[in-house]
Protein backbone atom coordinates (compact mmCIF):
# COMPACT_ATOMS: atom_id res chain seq x y z
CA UNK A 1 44.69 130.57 89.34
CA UNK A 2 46.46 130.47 85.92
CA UNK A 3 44.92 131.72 82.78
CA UNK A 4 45.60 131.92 79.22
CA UNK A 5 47.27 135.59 79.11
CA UNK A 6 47.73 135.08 75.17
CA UNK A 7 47.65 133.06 72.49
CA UNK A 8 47.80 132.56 69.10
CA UNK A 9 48.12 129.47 66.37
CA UNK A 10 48.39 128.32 62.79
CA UNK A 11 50.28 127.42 59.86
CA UNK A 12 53.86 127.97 58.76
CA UNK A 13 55.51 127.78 55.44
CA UNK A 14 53.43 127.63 53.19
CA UNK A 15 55.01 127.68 49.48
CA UNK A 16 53.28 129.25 47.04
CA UNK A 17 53.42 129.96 43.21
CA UNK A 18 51.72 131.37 40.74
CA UNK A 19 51.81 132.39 37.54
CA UNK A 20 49.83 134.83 35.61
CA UNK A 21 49.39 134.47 32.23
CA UNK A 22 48.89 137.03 29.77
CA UNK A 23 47.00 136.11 26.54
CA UNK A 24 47.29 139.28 24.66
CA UNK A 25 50.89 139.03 23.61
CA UNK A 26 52.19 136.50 21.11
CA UNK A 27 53.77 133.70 22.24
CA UNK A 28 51.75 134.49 25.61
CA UNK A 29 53.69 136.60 28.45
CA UNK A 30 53.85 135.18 31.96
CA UNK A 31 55.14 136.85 35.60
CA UNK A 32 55.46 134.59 38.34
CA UNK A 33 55.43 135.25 41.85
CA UNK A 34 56.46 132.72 44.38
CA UNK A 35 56.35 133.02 48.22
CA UNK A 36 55.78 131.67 51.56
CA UNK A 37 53.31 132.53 53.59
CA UNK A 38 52.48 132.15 57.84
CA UNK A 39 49.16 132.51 59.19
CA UNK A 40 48.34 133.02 63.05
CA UNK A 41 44.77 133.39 64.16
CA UNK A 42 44.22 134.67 67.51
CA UNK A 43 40.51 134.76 69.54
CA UNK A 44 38.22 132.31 71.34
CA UNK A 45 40.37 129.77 71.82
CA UNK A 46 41.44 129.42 74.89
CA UNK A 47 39.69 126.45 76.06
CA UNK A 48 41.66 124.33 73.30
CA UNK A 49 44.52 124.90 75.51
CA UNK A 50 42.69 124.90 79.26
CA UNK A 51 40.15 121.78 78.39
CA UNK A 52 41.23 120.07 75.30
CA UNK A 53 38.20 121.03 73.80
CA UNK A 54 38.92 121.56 69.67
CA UNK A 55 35.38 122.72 68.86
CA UNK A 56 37.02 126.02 67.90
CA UNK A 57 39.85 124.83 66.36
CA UNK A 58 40.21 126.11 62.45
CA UNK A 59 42.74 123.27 61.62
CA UNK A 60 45.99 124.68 60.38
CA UNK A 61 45.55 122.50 57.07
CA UNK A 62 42.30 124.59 56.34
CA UNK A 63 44.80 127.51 56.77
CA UNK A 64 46.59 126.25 53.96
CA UNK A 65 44.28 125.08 51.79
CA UNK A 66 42.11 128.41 52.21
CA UNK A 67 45.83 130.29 51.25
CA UNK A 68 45.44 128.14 47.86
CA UNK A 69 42.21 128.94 47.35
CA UNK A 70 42.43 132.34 48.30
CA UNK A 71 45.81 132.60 45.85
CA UNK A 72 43.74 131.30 42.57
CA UNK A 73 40.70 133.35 43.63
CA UNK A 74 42.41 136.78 43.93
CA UNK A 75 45.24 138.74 42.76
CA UNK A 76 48.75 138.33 44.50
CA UNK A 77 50.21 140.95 43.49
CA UNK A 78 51.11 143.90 45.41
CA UNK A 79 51.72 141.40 48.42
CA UNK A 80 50.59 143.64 50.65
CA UNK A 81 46.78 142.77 48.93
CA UNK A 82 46.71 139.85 48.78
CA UNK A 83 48.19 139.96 52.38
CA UNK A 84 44.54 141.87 52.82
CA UNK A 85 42.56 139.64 51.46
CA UNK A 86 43.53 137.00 53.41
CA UNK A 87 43.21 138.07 56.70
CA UNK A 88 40.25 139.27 55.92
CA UNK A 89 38.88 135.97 55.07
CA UNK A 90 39.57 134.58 58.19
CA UNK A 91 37.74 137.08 60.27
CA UNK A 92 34.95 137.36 58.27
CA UNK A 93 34.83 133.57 57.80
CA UNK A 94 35.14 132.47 61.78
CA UNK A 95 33.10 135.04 64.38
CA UNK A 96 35.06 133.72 67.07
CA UNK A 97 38.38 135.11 65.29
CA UNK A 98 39.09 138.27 66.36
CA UNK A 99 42.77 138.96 64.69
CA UNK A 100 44.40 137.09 61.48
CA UNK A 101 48.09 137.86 60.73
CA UNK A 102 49.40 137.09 57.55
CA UNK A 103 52.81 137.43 56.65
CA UNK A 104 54.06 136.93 53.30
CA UNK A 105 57.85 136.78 51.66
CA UNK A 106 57.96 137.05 48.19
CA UNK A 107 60.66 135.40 46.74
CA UNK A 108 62.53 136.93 43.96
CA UNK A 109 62.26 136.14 39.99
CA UNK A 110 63.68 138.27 37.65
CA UNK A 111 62.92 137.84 33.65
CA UNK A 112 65.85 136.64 31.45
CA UNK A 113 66.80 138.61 28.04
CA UNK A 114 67.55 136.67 25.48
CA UNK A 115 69.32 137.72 22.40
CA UNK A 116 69.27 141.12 23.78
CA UNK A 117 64.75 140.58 24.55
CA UNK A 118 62.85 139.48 27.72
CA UNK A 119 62.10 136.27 27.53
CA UNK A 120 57.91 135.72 27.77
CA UNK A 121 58.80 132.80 30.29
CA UNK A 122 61.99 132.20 31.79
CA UNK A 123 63.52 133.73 34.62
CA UNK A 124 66.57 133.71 37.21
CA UNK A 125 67.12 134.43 41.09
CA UNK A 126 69.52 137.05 40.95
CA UNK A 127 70.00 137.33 44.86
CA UNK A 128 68.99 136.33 48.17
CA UNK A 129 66.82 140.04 48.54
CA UNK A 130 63.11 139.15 49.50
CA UNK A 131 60.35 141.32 49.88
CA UNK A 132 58.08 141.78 52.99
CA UNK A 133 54.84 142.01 53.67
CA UNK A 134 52.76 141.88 57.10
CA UNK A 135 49.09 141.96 57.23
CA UNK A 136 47.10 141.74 60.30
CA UNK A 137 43.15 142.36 60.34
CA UNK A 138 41.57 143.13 63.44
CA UNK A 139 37.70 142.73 63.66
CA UNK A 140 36.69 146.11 64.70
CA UNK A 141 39.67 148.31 64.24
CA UNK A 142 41.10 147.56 60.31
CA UNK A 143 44.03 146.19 58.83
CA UNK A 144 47.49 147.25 59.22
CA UNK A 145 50.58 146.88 56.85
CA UNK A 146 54.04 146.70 56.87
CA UNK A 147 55.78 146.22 53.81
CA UNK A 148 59.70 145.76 53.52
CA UNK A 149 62.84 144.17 52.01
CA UNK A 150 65.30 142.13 53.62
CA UNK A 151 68.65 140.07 52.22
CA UNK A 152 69.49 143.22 50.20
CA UNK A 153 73.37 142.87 49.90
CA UNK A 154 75.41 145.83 48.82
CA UNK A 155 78.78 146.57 49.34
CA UNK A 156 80.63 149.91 48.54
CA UNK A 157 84.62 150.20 48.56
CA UNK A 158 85.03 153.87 49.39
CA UNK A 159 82.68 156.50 50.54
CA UNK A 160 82.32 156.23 54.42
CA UNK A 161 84.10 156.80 57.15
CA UNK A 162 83.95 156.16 61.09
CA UNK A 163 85.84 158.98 63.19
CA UNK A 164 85.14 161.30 66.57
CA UNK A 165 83.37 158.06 68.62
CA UNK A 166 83.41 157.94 72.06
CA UNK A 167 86.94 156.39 73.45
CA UNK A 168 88.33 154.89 77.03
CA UNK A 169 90.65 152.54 77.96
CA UNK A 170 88.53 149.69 76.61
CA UNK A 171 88.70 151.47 72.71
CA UNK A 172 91.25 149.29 70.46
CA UNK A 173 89.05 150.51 67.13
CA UNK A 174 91.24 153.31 65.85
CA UNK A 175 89.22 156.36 63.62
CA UNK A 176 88.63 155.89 59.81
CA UNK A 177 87.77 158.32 57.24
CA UNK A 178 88.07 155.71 54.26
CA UNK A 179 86.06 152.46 54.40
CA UNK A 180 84.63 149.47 52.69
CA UNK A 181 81.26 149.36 53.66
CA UNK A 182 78.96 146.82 53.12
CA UNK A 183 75.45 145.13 54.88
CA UNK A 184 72.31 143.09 54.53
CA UNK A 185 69.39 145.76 54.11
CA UNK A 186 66.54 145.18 55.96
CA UNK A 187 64.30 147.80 56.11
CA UNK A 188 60.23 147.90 56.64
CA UNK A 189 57.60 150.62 56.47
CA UNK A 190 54.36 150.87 58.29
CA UNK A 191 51.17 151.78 56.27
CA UNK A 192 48.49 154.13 58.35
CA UNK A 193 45.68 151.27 59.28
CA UNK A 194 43.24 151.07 56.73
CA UNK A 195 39.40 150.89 58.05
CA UNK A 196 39.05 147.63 55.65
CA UNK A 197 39.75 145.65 52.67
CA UNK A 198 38.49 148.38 50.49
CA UNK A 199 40.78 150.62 51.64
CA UNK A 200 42.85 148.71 50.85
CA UNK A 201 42.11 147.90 47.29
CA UNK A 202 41.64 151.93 47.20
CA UNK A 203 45.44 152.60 47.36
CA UNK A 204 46.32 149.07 45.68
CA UNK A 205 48.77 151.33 43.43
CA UNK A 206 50.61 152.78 46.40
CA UNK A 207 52.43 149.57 47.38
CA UNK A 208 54.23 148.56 44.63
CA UNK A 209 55.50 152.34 43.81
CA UNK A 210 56.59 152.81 47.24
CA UNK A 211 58.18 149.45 47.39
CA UNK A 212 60.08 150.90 44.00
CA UNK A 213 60.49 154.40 45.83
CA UNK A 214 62.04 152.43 49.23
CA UNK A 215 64.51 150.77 47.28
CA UNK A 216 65.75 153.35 45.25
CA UNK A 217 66.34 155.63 47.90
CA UNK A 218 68.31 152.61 49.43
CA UNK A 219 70.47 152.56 46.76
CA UNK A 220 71.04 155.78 46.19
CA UNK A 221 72.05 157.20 49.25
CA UNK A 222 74.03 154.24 50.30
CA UNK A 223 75.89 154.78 47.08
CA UNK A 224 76.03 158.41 47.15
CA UNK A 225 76.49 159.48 50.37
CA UNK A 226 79.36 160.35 52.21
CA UNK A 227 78.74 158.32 55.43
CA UNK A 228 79.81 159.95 58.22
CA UNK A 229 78.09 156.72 59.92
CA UNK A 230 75.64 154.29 59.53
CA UNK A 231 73.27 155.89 61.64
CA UNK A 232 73.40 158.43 59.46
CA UNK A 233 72.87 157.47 56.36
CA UNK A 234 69.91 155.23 57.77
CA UNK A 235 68.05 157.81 59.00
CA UNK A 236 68.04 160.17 56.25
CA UNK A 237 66.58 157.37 54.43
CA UNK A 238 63.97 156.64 56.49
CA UNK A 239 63.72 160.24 56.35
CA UNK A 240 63.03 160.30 52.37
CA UNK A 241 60.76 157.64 52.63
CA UNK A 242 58.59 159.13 55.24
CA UNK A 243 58.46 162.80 52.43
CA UNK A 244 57.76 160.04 49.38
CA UNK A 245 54.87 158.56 50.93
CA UNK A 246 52.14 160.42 52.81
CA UNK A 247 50.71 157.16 53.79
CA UNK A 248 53.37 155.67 55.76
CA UNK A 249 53.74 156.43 59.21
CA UNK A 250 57.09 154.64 60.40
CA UNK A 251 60.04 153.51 58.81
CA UNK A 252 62.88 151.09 60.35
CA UNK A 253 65.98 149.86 58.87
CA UNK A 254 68.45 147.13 60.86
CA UNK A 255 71.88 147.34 59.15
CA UNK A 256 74.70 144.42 60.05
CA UNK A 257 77.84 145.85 59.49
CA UNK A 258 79.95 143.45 56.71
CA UNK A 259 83.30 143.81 57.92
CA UNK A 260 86.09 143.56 55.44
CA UNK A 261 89.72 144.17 57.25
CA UNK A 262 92.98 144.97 55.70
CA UNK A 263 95.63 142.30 55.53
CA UNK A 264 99.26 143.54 56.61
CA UNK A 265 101.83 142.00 54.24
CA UNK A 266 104.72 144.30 55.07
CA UNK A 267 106.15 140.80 56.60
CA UNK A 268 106.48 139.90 53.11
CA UNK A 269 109.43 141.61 51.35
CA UNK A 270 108.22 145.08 52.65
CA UNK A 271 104.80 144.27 50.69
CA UNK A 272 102.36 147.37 50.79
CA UNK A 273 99.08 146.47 51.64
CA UNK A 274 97.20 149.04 54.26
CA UNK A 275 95.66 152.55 54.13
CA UNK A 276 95.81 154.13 50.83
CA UNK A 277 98.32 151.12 49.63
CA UNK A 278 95.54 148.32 50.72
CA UNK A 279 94.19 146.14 47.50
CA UNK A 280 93.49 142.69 49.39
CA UNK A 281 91.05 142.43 52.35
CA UNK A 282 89.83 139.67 54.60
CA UNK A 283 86.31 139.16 54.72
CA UNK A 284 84.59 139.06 58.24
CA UNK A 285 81.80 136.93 58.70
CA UNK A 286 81.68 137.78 62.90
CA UNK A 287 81.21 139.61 64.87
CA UNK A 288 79.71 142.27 63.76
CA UNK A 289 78.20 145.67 64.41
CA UNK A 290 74.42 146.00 64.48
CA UNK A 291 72.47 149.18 64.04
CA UNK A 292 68.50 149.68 63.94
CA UNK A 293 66.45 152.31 64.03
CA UNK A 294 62.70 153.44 63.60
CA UNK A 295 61.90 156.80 62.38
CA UNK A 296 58.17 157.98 63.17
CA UNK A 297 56.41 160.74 61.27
């Protein structure tokens, strides 16, 4: 006899932007946060699926229209509240609801200067980085974050290496102790689950300083360090993160390796253009190497 083993349903992409205007400052000052937002109910509602019966059914365009509401209603920044509040709202609105997930990407808008001054309300995308947030409420067990970044490009053109690997006869990859590296952060941390919403709103300051903390440690240790590898250097920053915030109980990073290869031009007139002579690369767009990991406290 077949059964519904799981389930879940709701609305995708919804865009979203706001602006918050602040009245104290002449000419007024305004942030802006834009994002898109998923939302997935799960519960009594198998019978939907077994005997087309819809009496359950929260229709995915209340999803979105409740995400509207719910945006000009509350705060939406950190993410990670408003991310909260929202599942929240769905369990505490609908008894036959038992989880809500709610997963937010902020898109990213930075303020222009202008004549040297920010400008109170004009702005650029300076990159493809996003940041992360997912929020899932659970009637009778709390709500559980993870915040993170992804589409964080950098690029570094010395400072690692690759060397001492494991070889056989199907190696062609020869050692390197010079490198370009470069790759597409994406990187998440789990929050400990929070008994409710005002737990939540409790730490509301810890999310956007350890989304600032994250980051920097990014940076600097991909810039800094001497990478012996990859793995390496990821872990020790999932290791930092885990000693900057007492809250977070896991950390994961999944770095694609950029590839950028040296051209030989010796065919050219003796043209130098490899090891400590190389100037001119190729980029690689695949494939390319892949490394995750998740570092528990």
């Amino acid at each position: 006899m077949p059964k519904v083993s799981a389930a879940r349903y709701g609305k995708d992409n919804i865009r979203v932007y706001k602006v918050h205007r602040d009245e104290s400052t002449n000419p007024p000052t305004h942030t802006v946060y834009e994002m898109t937002v998923c939302v997935l109910l799960e519960g009594e509602i198998e019978t939907s699926y077994t005997e087309a019966d819809n009496s359950n059914v929260v229709a995915t365009d209340t999803m979105k229209q409740t995400t509207y509401i719910t945006a000009k209603q509350n705060p939406v920044n950190p993410p990670e509240l408003f991310g909260a509040i929202l599942s929240q709202h769905f369990i505490d609105t609908y008894k036959h609801i038992s989880v809500a997930h709610v997963n937010i990407i902020q898109h990213r808008w930075t303020r222009m200067e202008v004549d040297g001054q920010p400008h109170p309300h004009s702005f650029y995308r300076d990159g493809a980085e996003k940041r992360l947030v997912q929020a899932d409420a659970t009637r009778g067990t709390g709500i559980s974050i993870r915040s993170g970044i992804s589409d964080l490009l950098v690029l570094k053109s010395t400072g690692s290496m690759f060397h001492s690997f494991y070889r056989n006869e199907y190696t062609a990859l020869p050692e390197t102790w010079d490198r370009i590296l470069s790759t597409s952060v994406d990187a998440g941390w789990k929050w400990s689950t929070f008994s409710g919403l005002e737990a939540v709103q409790k730490e509301v300051t810890q999310f956007n300083e350890t989304h600032i903390k994250a980051r920097e440690i990014t940076f600097r240790l991909f810039a800094v360090e001497e990478s012996p590898s990859v793995q390496n250097t990821m872990y020790k920053m999932c290791e930092e993160i885990l000693a900057a915030q007492s809250m977070v109980t896991d950390v994961d990073y999944s770095l694609p390796n950029k590839h950028y290869f040296e051209i030989d031009l010796s065919w050219h007139k003796g043209l130098k253009n490899t090891g400590k002579d190389a100037e001119v690369y190729a980029p690689q767009s695949d494939p390319n190497g892949l490394i995750k990991v998740t570092v528990s406290r």
